[in-house]
Protein backbone atom coordinates (compact mmCIF):
# COMPACT_ATOMS: atom_id res chain seq x y z
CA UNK A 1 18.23 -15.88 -7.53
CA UNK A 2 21.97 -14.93 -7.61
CA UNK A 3 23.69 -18.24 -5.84
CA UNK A 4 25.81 -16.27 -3.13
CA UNK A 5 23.47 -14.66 -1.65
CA UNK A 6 21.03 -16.36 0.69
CA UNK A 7 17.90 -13.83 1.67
CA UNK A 8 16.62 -13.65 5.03
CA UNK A 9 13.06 -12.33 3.62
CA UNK A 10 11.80 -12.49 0.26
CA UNK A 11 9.19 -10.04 -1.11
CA UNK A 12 6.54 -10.69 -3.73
CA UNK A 13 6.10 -6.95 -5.35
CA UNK A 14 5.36 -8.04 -8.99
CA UNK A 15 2.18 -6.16 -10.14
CA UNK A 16 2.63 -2.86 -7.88
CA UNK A 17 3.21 0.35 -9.52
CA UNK A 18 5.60 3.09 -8.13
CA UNK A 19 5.60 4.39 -5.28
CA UNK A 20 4.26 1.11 -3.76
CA UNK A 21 7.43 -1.11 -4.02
CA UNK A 22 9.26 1.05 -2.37
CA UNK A 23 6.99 2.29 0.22
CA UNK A 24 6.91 -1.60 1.40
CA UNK A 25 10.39 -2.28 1.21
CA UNK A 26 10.81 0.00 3.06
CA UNK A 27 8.28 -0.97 5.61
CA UNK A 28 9.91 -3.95 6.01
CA UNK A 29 13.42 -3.15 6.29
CA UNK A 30 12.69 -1.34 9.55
CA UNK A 31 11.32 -4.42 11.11
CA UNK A 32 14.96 -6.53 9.85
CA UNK A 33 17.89 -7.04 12.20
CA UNK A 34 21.16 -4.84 10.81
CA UNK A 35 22.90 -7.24 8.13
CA UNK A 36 19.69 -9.06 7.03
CA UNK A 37 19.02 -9.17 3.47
CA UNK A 38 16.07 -8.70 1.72
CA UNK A 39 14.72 -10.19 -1.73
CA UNK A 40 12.40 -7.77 -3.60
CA UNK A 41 10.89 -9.21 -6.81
CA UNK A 42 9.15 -6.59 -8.64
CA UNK A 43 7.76 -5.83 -12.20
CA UNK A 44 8.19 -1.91 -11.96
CA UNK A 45 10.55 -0.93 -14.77
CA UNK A 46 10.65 2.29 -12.63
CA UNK A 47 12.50 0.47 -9.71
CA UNK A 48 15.52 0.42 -11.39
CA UNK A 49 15.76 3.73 -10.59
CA UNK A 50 13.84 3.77 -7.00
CA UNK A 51 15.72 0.92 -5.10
CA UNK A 52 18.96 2.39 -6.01
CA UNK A 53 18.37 5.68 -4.96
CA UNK A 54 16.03 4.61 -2.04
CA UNK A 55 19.19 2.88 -0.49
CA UNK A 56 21.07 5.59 -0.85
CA UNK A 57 19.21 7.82 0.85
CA UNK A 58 18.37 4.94 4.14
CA UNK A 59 21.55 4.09 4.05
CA UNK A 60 20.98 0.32 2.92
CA UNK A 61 22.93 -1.54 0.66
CA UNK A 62 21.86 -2.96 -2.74
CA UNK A 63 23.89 -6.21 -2.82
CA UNK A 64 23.03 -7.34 -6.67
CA UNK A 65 20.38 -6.78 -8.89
CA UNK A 66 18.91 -9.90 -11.14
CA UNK A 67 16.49 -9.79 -14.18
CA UNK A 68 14.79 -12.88 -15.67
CA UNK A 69 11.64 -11.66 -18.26
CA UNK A 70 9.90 -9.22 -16.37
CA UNK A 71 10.62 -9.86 -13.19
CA UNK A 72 13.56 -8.06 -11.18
CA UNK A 73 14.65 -9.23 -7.96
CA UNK A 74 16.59 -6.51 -5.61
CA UNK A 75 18.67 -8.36 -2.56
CA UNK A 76 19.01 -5.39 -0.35
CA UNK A 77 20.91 -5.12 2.99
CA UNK A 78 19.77 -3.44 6.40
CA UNK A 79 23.36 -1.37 7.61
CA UNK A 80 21.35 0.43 9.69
């Protein structure tokens, strides 16, 4: 987990396929308070293209993006 950020919510996604990481993510998010972060750990290689363009298009943020093996953790931020 990256050491300056501190997630409000943390997501266990590893094993779901696209669309499904996104689709609850995104879930989620809706029921966060604006500034909240979120921690989505996922194995989809295809999220590194999904969260990123996913936030774009809600609005969110993606604050930082770690990889350790297989596992990628997103810490995204509700801005609105």
């Amino acid at each position: 987990m990256s050491d300056a950020i501190k997630p409000d919510i943390t997501m266990d996604l590893k094993g779901l396929a696209c669309p499904m990481p996104v689709v609850k993510v995104s879930q989620q998010i809706k029921k966060m308070q604006i500034g909240q972060v979120l921690a989505a750990e996922t194995t989809d290689p295809g999220a590194h293209a999904d969260f990123p363009a996913w936030a774009k298009s809600t609005g969110n943020e993606i604050l930082s993006t770690d990889k350790k093996d297989t596992v990628t953790t997103f810490y995204i931020k509700k801005l609105k």
